[in-house]
C-alpha atoms as a PDB file:
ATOM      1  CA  UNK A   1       0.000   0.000   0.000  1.00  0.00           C
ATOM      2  CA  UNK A   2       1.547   3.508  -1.033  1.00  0.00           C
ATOM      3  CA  UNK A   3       1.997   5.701   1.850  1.00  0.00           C
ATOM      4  CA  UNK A   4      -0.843   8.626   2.518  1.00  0.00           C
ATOM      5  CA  UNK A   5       0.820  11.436   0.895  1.00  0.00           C
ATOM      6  CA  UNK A   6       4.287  11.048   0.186  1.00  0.00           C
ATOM      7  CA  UNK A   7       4.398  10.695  -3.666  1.00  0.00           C
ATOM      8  CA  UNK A   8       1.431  13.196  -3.704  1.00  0.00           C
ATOM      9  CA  UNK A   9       3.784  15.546  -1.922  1.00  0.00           C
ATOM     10  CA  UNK A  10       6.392  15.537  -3.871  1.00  0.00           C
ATOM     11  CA  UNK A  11       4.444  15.795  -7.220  1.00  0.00           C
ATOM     12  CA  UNK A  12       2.680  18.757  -6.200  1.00  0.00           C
ATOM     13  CA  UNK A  13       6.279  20.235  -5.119  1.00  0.00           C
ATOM     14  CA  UNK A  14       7.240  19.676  -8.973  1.00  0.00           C
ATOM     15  CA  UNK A  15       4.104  21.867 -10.469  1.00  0.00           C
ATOM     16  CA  UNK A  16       1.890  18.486 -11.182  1.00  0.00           C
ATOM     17  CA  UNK A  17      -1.813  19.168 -10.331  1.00  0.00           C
ATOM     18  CA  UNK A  18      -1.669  15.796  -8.032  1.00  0.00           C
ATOM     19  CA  UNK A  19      -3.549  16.467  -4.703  1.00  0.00           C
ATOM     20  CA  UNK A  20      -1.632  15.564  -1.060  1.00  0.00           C
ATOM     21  CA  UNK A  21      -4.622  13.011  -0.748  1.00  0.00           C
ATOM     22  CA  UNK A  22      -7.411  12.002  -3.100  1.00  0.00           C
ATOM     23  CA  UNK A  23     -10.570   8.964  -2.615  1.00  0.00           C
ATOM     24  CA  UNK A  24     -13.772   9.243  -3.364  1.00  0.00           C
ATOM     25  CA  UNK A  25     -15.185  12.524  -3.094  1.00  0.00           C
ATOM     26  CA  UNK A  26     -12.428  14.085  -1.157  1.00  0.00           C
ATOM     27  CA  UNK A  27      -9.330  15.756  -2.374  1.00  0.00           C
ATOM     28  CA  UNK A  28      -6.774  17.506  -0.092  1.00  0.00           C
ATOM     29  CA  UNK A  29      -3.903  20.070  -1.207  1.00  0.00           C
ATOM     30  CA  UNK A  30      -0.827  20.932   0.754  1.00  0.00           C
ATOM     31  CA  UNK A  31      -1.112  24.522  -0.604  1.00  0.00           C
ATOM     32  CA  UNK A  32      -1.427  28.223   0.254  1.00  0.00           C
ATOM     33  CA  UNK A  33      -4.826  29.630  -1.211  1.00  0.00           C
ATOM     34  CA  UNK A  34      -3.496  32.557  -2.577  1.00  0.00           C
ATOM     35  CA  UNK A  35      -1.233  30.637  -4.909  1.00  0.00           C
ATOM     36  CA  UNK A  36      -2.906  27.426  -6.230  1.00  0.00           C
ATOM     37  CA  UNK A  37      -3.940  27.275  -9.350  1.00  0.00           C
ATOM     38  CA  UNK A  38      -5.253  23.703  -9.600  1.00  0.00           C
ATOM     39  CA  UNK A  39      -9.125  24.542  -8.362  1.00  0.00           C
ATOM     40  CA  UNK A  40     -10.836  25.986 -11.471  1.00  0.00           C
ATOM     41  CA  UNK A  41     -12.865  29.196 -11.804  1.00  0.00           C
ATOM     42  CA  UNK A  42     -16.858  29.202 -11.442  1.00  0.00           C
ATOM     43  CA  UNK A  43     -16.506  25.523 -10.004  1.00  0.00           C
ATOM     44  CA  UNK A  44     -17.500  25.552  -6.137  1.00  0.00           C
ATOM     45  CA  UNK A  45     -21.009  25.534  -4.717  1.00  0.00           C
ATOM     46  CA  UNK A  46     -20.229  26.381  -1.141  1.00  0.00           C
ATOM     47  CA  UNK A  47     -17.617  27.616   0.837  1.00  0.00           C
ATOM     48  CA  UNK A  48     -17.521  27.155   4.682  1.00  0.00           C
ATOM     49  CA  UNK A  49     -14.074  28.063   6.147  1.00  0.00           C
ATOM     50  CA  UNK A  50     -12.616  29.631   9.665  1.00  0.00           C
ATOM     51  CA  UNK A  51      -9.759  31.304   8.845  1.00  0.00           C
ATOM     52  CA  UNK A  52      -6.947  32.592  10.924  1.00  0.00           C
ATOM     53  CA  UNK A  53      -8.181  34.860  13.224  1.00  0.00           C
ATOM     54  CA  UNK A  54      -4.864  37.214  13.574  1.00  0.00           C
ATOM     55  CA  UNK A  55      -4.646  36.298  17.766  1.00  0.00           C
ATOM     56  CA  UNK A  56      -1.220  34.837  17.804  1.00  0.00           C
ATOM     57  CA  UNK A  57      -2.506  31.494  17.870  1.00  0.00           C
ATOM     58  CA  UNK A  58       0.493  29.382  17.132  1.00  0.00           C
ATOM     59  CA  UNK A  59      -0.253  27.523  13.492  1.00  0.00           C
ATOM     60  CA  UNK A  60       3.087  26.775  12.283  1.00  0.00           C
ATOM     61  CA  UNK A  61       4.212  28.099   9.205  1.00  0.00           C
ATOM     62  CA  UNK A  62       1.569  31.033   9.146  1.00  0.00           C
ATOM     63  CA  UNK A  63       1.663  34.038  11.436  1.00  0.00           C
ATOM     64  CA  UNK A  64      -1.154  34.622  13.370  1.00  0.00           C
ATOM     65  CA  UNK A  65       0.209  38.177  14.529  1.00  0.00           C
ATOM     66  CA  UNK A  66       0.519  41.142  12.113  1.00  0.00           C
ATOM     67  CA  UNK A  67      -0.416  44.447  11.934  1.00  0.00           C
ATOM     68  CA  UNK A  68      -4.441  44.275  11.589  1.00  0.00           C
ATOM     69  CA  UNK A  69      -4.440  46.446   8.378  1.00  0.00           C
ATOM     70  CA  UNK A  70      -1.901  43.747   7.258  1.00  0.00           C
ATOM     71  CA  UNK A  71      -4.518  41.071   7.865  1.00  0.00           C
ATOM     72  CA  UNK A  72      -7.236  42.677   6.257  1.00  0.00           C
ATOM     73  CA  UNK A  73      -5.073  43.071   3.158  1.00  0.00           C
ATOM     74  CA  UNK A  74      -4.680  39.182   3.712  1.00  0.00           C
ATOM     75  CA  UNK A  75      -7.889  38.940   4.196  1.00  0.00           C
ATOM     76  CA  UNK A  76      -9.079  40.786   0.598  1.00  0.00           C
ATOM     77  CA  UNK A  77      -6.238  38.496  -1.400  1.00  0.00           C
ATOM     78  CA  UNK A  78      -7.816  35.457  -0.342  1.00  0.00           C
ATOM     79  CA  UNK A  79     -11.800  36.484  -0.376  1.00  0.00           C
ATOM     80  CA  UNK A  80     -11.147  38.124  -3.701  1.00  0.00           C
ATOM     81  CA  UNK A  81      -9.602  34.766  -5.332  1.00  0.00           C
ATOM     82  CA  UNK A  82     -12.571  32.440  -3.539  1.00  0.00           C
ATOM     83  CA  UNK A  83     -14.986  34.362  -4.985  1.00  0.00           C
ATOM     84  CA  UNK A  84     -13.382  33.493  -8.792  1.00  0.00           C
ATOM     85  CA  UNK A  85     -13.864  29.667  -7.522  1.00  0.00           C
ATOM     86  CA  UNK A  86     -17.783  29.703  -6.410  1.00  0.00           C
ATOM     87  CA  UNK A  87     -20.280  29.345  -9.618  1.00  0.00           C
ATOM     88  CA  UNK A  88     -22.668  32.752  -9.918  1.00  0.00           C
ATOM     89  CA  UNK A  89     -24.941  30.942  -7.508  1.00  0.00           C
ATOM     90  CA  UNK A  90     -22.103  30.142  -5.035  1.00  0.00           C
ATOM     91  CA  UNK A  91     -22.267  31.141  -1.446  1.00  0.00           C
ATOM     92  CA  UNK A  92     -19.776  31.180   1.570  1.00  0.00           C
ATOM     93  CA  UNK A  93     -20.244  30.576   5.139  1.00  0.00           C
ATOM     94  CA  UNK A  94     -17.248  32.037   7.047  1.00  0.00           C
ATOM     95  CA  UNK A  95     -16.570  31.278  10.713  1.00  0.00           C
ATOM     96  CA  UNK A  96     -15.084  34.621  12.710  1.00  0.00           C
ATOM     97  CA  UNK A  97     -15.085  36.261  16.108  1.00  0.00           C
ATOM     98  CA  UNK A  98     -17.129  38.919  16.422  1.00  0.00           C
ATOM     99  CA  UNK A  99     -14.497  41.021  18.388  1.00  0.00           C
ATOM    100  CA  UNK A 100     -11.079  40.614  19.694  1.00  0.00           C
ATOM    101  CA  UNK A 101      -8.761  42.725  22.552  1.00  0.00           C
ATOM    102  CA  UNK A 102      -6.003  40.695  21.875  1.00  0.00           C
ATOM    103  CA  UNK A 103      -3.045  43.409  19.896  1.00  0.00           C
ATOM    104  CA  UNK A 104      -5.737  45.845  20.206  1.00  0.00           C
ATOM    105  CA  UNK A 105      -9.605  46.376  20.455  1.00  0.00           C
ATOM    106  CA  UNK A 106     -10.750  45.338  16.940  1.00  0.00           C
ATOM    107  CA  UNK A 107     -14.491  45.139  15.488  1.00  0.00           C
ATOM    108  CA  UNK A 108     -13.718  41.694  13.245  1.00  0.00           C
ATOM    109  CA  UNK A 109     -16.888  41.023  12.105  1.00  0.00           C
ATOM    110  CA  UNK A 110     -17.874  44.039  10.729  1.00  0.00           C
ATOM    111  CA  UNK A 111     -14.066  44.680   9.193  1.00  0.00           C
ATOM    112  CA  UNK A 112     -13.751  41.532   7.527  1.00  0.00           C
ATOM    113  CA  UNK A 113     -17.795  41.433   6.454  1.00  0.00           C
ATOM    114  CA  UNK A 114     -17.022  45.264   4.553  1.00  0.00           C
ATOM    115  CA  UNK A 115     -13.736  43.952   2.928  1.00  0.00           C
ATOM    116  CA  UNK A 116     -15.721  40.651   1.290  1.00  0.00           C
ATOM    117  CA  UNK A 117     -18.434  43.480  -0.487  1.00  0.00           C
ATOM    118  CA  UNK A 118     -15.406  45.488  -1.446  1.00  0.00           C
ATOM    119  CA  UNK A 119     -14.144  42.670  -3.398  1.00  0.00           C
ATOM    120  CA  UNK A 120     -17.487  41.527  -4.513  1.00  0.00           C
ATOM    121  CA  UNK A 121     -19.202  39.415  -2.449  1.00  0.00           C
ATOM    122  CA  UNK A 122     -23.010  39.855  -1.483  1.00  0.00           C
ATOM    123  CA  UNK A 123     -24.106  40.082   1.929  1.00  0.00           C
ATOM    124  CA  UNK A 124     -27.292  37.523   2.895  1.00  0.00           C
ATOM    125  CA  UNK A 125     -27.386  37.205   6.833  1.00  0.00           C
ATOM    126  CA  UNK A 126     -25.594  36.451   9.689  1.00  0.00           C
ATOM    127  CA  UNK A 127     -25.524  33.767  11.794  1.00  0.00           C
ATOM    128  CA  UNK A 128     -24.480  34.146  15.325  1.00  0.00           C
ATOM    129  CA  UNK A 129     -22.868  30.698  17.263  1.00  0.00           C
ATOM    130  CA  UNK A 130     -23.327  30.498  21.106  1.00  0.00           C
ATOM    131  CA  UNK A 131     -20.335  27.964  21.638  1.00  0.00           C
ATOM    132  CA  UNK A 132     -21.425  28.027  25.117  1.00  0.00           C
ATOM    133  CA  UNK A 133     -18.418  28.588  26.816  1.00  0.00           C
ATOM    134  CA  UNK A 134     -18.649  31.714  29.179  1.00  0.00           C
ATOM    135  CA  UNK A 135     -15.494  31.269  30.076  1.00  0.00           C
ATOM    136  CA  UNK A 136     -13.746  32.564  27.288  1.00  0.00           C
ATOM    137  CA  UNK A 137     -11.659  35.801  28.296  1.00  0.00           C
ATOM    138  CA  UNK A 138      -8.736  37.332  27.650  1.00  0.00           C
ATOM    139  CA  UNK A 139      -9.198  40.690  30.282  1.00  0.00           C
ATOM    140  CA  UNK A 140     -11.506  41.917  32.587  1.00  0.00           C
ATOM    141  CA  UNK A 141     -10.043  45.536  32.152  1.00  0.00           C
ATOM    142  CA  UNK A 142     -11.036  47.365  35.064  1.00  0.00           C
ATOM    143  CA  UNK A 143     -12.335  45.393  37.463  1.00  0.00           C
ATOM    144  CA  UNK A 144     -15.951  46.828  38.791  1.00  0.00           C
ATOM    145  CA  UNK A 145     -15.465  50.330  37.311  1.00  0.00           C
ATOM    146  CA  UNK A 146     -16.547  52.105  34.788  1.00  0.00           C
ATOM    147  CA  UNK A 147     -12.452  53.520  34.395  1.00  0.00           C
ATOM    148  CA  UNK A 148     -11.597  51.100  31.658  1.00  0.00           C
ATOM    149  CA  UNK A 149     -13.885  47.599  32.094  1.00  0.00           C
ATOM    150  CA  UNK A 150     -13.530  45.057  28.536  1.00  0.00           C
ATOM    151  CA  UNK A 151     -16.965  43.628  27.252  1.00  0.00           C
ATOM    152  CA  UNK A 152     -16.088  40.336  25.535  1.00  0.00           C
ATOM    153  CA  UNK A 153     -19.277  38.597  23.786  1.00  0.00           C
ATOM    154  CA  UNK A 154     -18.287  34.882  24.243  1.00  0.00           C
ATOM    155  CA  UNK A 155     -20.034  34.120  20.860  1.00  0.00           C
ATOM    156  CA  UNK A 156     -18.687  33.894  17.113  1.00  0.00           C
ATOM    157  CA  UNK A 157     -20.023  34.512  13.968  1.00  0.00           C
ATOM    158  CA  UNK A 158     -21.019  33.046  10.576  1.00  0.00           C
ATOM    159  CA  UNK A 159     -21.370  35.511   7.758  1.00  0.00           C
ATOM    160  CA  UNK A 160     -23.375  34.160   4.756  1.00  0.00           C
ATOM    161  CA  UNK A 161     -22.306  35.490   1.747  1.00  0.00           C
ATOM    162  CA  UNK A 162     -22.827  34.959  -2.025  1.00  0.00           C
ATOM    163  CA  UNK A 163     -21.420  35.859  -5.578  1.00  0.00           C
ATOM    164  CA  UNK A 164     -24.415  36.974  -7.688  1.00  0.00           C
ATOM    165  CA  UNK A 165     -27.187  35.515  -7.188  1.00  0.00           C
ATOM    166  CA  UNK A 166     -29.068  34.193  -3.752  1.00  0.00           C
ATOM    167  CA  UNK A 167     -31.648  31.637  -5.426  1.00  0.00           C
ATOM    168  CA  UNK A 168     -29.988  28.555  -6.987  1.00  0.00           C
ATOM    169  CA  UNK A 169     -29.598  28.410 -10.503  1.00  0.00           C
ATOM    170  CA  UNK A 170     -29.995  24.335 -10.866  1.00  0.00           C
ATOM    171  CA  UNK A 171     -32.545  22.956  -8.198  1.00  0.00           C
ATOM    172  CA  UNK A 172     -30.765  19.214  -6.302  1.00  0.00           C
ATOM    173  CA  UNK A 173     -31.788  17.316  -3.571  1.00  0.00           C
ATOM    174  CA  UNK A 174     -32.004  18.307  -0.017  1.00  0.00           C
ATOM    175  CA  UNK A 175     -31.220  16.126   2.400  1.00  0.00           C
ATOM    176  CA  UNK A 176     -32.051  18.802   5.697  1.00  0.00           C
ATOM    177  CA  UNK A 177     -35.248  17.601   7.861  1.00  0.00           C
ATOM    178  CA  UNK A 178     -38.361  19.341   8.850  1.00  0.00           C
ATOM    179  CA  UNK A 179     -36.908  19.684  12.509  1.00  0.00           C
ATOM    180  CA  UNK A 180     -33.845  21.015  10.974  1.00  0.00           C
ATOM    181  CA  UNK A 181     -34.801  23.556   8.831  1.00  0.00           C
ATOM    182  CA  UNK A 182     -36.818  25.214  11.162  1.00  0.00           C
ATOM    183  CA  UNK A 183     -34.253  25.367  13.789  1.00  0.00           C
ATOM    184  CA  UNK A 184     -31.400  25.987  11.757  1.00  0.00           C
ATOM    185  CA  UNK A 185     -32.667  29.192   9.857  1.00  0.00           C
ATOM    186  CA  UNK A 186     -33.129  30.718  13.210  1.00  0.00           C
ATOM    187  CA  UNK A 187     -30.197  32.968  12.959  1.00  0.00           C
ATOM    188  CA  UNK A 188     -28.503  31.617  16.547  1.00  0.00           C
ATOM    189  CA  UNK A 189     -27.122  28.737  16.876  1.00  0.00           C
ATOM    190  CA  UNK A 190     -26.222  26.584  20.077  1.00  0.00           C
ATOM    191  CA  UNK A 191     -23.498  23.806  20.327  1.00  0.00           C
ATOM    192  CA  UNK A 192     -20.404  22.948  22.115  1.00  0.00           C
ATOM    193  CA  UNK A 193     -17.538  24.364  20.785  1.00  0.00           C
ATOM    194  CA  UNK A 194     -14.143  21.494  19.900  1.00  0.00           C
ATOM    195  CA  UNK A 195     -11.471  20.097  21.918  1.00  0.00           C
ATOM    196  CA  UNK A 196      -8.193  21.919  20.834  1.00  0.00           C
ATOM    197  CA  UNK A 197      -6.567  18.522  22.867  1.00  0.00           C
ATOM    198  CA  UNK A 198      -8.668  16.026  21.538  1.00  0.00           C
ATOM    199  CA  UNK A 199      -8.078  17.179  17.953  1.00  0.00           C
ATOM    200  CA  UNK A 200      -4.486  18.302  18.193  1.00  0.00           C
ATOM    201  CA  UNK A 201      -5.018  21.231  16.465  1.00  0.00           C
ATOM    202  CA  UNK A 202      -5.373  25.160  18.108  1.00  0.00           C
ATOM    203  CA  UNK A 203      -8.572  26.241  16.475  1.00  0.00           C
ATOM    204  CA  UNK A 204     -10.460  23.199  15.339  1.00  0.00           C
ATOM    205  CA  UNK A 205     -14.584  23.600  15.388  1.00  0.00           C
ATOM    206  CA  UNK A 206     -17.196  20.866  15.730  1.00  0.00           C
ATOM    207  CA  UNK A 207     -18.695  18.771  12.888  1.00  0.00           C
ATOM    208  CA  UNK A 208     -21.723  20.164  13.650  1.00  0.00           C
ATOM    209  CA  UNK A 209     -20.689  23.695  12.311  1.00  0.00           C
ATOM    210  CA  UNK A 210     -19.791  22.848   8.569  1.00  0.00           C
ATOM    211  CA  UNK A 211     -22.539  19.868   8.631  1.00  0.00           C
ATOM    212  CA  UNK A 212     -25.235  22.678   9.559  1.00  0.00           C
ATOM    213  CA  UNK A 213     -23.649  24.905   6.545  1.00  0.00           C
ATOM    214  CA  UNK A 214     -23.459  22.649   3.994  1.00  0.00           C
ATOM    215  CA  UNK A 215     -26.935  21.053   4.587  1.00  0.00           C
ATOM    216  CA  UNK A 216     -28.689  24.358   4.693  1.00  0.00           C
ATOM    217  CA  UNK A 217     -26.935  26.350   1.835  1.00  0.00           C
ATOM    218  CA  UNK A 218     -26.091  23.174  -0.496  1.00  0.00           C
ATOM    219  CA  UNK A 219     -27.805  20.049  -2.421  1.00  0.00           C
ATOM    220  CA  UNK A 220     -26.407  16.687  -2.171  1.00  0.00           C
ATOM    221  CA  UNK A 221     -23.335  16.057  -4.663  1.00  0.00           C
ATOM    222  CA  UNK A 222     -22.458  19.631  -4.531  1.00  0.00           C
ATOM    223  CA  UNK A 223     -18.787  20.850  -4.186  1.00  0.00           C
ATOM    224  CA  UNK A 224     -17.936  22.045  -1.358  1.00  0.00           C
ATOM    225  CA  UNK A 225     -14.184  24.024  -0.495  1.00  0.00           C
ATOM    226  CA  UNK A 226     -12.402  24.812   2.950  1.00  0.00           C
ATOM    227  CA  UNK A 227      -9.440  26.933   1.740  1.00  0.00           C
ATOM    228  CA  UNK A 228      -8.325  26.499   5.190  1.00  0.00           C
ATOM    229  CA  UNK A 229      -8.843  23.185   6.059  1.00  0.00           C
ATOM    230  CA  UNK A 230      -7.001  22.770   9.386  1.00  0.00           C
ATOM    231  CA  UNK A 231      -7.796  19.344  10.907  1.00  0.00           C
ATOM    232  CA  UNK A 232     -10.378  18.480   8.312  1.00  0.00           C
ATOM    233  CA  UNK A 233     -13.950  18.955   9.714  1.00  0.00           C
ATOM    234  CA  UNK A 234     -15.295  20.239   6.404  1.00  0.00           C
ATOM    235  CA  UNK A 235     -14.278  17.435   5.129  1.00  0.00           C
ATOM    236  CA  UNK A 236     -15.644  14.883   7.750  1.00  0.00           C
ATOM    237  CA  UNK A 237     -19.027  16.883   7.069  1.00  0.00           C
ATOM    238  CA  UNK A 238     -18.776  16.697   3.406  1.00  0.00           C
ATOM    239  CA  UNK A 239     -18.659  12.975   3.865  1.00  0.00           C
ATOM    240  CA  UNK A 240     -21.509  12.553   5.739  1.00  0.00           C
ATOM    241  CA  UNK A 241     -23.736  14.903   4.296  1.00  0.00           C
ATOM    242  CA  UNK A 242     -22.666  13.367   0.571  1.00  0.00           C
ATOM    243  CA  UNK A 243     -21.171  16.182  -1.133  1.00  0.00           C
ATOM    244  CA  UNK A 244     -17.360  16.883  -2.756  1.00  0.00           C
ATOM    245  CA  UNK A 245     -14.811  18.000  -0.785  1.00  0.00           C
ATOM    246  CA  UNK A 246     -11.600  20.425  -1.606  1.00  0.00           C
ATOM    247  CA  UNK A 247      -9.751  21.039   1.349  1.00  0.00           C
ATOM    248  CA  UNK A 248      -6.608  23.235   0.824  1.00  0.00           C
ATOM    249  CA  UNK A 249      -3.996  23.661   3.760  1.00  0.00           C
ATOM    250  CA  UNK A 250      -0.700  25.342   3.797  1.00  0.00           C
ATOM    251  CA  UNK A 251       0.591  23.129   6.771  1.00  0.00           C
ATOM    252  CA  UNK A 252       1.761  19.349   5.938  1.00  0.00           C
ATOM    253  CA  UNK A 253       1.439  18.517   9.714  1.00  0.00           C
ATOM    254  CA  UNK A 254      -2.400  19.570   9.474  1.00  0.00           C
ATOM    255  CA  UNK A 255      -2.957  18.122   6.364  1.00  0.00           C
ATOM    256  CA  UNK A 256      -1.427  14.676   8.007  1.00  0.00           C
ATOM    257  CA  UNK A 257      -3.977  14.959  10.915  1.00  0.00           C
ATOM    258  CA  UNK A 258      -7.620  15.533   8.146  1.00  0.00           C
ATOM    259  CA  UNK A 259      -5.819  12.813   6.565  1.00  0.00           C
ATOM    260  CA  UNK A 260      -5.900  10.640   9.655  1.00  0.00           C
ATOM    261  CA  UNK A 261      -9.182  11.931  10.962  1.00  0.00           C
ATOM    262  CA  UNK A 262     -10.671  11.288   7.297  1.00  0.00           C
ATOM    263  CA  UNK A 263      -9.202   7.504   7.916  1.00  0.00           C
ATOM    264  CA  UNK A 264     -10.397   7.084  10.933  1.00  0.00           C
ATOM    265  CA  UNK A 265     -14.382   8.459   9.939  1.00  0.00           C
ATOM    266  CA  UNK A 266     -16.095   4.560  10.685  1.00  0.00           C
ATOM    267  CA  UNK A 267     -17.905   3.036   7.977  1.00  0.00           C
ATOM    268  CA  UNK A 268     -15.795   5.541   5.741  1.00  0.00           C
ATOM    269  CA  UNK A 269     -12.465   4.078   6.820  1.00  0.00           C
ATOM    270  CA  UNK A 270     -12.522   0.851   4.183  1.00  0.00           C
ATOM    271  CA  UNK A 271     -12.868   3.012   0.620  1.00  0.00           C
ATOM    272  CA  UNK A 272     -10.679   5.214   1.689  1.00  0.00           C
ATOM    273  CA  UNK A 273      -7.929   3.121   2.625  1.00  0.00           C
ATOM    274  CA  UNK A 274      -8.662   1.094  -0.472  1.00  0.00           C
ATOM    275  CA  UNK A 275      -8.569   4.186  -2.906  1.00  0.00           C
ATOM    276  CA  UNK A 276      -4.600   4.071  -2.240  1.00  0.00           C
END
């Protein structure tokens, strides 16, 4: 049996369009978004991503601490060349904080949300995730005064965005429930947030996130992209909700781990061991 990913390595090193790991439905690229040129244009259905939030978190060979103009500039490469991928009917649901005080008082959301319209994309609603975790701080500022106290909303959000059009062009199949539908298009969602330990990765998110996303906003058998992939939940969602998954990830180490999560997915496990 070859091993997962070192040929494809290597041939994607040389210029061949060879993903890091391919079966079935799923593909995987050891690449940085802003320069592959292997996904074609007007291709993608949905986008659901988390990208880097710019808080230091320690990723590897990206850094998670620059100037924030710098990461909005980041931030308008990268939205700007997604929106090429996504057909006229393509959408994007993108995973952010709604604030951070970490380097600085910044309003996230509603920077990152303007720069995505300035490079084209269209703004449909917002969806705001209660990870339920009250715990999350960073500074209490001034502690019982009003001299300089720090309001942290321990919630995130998921911006839902599209390219030209809101209505689908073809009509699929759904596959979302009754019971689903109803709850999920009320615009606040409640779940646990993920293990950072039980992954092994700093900034992983549930199943439930990208599963939610891609049964709401996509039909079965569409294509589906996580520009940054991480440990490979889109990916474990696009498997069980039936659709094609692209995962691209500048870090070998994470794209190792969605490799081995991927594996490791139950009745999944046999095809895509065979595939190789």
């Amino acid at each position: 049996m070859k091993k997962i990913g070192e040929d494809e390595t290597k041939q994607v090193a040389r210029g061949m369009i060879t993903p890091y790991f391919k079966a079935n439905s799923i593909r995987i690229y050891n690449e940085d978004i802003l320069k592959i040129d292997v996904i074609k244009d007007d291709s993608i259905d949905l986008i659901v991503t988390s990208p880097p939030y710019n808080v230091d978190i320690k990723y590897g060979s990206y850094n998670d601490n620059i100037p924030h103009d710098k990461y909005l500039e980041f931030t308008e490469k990268w939205l700007a060349k997604c929106l090429n991928f996504v057909k006229s009917d393509g959408r994007l649901c993108l995973n952010i904080p709604l604030d951070k005080n970490k380097g600085g008082q910044q309003s996230v959301y509603a920077d990152i949300t303007t720069v995505a319209k300035k490079v084209g994309w269209k703004y449909h609603s917002t969806i705001i995730w209660n990870e339920q975790n009250i715990s999350r701080r960073t500074a209490w500022g001034s502690w019982m005064s009003a001299s300089a106290p720090y309001v942290i909303a321990p919630v995130e959000a998921i911006v839902i965005l599209y390219k030209d059009r809101w209505e689908k062009i073809r009509k699929g199949e759904s596959d979302i429930t009754r019971d689903e539908f109803i709850e999920w298009t009320n615009g606040m969602w409640s779940f646990s947030g993920e293990s950072k330990s039980k992954i092994g990765h700093p900034t992983p998110f549930p199943v439930e996130l990208p599963e939610r996303c891609i049964k709401l906003f996509s039909f079965v058998r569409d294509v589906v992209l996580d520009p940054f992939l991480g440990s490979g939940t889109t990916l474990l969602a696009c498997l069980v909700t039936n659709r094609t998954g692209i995962g691209v990830e500048i870090n070998e180490n994470y794209c190792k781990l969605a490799v081995k999560r991927l594996k490791e997915q139950g009745i999944f496990q046999k095809k895509l061991v065979e595939a190789f």
